[in-house]
PDB file of N, CA and C in Angstrom:
ATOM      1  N   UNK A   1      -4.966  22.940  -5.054  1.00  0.00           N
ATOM      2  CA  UNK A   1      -5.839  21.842  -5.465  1.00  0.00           C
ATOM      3  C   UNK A   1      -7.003  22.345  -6.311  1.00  0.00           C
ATOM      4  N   UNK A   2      -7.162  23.766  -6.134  1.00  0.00           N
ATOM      5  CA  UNK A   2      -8.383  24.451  -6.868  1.00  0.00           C
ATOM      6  C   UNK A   2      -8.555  24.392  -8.480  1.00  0.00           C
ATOM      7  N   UNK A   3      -7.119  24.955  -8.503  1.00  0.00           N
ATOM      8  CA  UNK A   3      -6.916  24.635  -9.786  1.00  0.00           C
ATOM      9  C   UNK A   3      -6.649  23.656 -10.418  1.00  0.00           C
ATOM     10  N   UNK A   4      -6.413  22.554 -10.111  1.00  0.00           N
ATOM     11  CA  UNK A   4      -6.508  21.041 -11.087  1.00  0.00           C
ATOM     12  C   UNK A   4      -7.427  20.249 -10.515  1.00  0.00           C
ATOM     13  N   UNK A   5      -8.224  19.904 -11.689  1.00  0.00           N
ATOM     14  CA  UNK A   5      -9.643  19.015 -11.410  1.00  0.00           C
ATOM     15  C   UNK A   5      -8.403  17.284 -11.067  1.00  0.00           C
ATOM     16  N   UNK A   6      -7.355  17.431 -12.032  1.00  0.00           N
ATOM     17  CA  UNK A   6      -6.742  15.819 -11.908  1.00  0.00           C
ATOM     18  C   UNK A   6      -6.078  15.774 -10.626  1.00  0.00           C
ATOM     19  N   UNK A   7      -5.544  14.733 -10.139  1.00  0.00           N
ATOM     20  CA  UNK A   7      -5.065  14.012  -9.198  1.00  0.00           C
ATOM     21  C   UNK A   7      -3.586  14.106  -9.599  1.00  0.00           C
ATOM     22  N   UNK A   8      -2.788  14.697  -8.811  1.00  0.00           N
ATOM     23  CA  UNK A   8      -1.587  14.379  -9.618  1.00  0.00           C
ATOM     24  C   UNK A   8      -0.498  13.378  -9.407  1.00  0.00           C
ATOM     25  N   UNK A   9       0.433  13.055 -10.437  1.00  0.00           N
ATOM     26  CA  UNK A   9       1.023  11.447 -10.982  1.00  0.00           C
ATOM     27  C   UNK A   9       1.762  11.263  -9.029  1.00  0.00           C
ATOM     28  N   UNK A  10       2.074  12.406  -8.517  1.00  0.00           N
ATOM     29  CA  UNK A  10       3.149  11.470  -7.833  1.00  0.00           C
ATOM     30  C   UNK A  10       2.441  11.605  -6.108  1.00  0.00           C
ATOM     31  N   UNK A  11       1.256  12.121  -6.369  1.00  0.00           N
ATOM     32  CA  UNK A  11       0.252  11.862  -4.987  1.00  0.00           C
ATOM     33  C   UNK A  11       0.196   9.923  -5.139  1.00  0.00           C
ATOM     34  N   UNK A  12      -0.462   9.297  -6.438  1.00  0.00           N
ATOM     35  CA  UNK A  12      -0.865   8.411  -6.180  1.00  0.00           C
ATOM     36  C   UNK A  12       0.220   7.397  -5.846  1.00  0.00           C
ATOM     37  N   UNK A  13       1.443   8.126  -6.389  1.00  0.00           N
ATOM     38  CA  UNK A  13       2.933   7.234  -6.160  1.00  0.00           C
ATOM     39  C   UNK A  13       2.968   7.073  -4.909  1.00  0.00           C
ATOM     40  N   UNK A  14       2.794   8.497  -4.206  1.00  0.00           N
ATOM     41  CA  UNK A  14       3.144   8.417  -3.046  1.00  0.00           C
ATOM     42  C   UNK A  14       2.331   7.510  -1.693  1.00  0.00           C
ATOM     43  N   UNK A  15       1.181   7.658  -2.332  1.00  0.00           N
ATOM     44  CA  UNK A  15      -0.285   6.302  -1.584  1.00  0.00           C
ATOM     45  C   UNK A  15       0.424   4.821  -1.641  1.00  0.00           C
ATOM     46  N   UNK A  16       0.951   4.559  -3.217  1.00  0.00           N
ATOM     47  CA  UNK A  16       1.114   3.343  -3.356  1.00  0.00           C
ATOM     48  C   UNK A  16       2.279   2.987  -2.307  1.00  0.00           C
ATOM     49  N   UNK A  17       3.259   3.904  -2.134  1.00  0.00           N
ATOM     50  CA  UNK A  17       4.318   3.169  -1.424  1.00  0.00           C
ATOM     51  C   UNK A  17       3.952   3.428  -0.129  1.00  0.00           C
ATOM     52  N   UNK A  18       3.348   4.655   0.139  1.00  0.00           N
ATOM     53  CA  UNK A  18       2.442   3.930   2.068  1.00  0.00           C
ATOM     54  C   UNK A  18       2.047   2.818   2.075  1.00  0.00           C
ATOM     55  N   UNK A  19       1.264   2.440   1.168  1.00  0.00           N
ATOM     56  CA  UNK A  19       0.176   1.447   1.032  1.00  0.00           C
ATOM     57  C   UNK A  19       0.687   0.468   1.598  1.00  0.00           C
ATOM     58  N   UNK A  20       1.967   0.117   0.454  1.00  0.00           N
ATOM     59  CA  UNK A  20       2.868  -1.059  -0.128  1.00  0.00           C
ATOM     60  C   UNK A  20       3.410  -1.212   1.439  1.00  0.00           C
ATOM     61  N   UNK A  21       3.959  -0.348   1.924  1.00  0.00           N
ATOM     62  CA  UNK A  21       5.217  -0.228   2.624  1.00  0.00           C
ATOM     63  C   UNK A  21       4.485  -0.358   4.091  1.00  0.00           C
ATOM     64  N   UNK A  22       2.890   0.424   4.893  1.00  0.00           N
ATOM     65  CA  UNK A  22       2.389  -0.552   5.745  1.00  0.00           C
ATOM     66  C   UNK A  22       2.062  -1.714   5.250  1.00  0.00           C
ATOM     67  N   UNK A  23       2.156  -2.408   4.749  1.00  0.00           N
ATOM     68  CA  UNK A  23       1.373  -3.787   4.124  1.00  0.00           C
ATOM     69  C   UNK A  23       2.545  -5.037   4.632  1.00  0.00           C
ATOM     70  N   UNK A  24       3.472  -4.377   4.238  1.00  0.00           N
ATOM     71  CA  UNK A  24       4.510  -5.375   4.480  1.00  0.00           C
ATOM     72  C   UNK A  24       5.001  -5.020   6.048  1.00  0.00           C
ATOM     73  N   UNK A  25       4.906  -4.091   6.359  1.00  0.00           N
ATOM     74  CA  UNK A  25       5.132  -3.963   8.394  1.00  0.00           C
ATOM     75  C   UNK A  25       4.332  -4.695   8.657  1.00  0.00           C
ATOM     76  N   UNK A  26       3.147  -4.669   8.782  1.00  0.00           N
ATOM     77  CA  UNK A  26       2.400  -5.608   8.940  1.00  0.00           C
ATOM     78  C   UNK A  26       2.575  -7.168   8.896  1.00  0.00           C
ATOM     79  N   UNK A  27       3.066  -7.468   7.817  1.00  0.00           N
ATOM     80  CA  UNK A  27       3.414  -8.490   7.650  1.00  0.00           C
ATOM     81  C   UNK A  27       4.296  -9.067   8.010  1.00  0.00           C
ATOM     82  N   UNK A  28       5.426  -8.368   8.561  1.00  0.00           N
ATOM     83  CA  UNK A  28       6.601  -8.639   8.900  1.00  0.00           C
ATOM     84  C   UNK A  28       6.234  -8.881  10.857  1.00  0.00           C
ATOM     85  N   UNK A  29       5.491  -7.734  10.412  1.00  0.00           N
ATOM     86  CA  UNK A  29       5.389  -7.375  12.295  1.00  0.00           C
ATOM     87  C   UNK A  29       4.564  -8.984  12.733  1.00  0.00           C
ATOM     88  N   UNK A  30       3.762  -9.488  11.882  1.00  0.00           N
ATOM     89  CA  UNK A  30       3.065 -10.796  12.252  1.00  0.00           C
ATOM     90  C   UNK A  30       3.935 -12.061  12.615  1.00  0.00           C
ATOM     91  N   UNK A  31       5.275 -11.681  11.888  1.00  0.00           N
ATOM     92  CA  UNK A  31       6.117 -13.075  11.723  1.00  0.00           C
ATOM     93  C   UNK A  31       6.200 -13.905   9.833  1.00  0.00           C
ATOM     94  N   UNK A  32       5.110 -13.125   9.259  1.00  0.00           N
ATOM     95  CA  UNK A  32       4.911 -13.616   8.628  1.00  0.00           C
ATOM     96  C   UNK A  32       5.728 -13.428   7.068  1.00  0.00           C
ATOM     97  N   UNK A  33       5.913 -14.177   5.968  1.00  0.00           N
ATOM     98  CA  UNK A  33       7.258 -13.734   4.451  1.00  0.00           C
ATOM     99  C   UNK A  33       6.087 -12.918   3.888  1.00  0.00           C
ATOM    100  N   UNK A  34       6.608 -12.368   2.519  1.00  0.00           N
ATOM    101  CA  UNK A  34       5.911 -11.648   2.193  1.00  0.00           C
ATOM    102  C   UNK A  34       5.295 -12.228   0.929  1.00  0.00           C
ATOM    103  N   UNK A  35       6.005 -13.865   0.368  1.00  0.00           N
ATOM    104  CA  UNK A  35       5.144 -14.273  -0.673  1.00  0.00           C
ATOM    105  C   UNK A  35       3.953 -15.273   0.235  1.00  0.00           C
ATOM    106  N   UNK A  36       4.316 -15.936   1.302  1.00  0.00           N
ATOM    107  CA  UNK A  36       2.894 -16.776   1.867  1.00  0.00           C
ATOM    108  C   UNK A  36       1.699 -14.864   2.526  1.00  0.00           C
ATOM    109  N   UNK A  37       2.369 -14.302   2.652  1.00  0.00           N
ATOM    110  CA  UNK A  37       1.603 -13.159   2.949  1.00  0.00           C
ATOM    111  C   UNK A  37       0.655 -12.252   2.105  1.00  0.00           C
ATOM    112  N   UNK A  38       0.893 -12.452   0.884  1.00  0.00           N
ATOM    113  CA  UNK A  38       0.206 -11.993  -0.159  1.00  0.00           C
ATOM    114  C   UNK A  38      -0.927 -12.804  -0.521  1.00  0.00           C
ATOM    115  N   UNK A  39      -1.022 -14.001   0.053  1.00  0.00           N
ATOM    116  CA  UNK A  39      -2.521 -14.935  -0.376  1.00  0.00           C
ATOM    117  C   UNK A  39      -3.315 -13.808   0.866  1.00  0.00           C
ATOM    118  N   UNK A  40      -3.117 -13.375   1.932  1.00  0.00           N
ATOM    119  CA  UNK A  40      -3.944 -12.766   3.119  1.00  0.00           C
ATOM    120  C   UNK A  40      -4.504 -11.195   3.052  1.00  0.00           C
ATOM    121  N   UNK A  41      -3.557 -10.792   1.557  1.00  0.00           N
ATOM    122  CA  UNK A  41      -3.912  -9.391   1.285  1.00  0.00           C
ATOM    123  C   UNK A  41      -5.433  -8.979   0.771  1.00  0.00           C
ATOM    124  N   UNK A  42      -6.040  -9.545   0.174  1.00  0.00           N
ATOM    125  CA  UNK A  42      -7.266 -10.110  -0.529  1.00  0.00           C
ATOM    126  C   UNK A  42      -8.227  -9.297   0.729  1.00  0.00           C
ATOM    127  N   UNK A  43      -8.158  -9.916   1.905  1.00  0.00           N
ATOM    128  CA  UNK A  43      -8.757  -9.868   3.013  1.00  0.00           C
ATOM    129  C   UNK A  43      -9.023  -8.530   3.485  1.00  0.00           C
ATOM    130  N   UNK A  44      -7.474  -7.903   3.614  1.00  0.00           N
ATOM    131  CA  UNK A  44      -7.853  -6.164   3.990  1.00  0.00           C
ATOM    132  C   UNK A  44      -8.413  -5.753   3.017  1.00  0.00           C
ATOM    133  N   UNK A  45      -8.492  -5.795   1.808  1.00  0.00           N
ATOM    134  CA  UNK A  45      -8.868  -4.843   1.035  1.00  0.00           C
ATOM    135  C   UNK A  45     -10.781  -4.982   0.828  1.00  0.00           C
TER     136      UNK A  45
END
């Protein structure tokens, strides 16, 4: 990590699909679809 000041391309890939991928357990785990579930995302963030 010392040597690169940048962030590299497939760390942030790899955030996005945790991200993505608890987001929708979550959502699922509630009972809830994932297009009425996306008006509620707003909220965690």
């Amino acid at each position: 990590m010392a040597e690169s000041e940048s962030v590299p391309f497939w760390w942030i890939v790899l955030f996005l699909v945790l991200a993505l991928g608890s987001g929708a357990a979550v959502v699922f785990s509630v009972g809830g679809s994932l297009i009425s579930g996306a008006v509620a995302l707003p909220f965690f963030f």
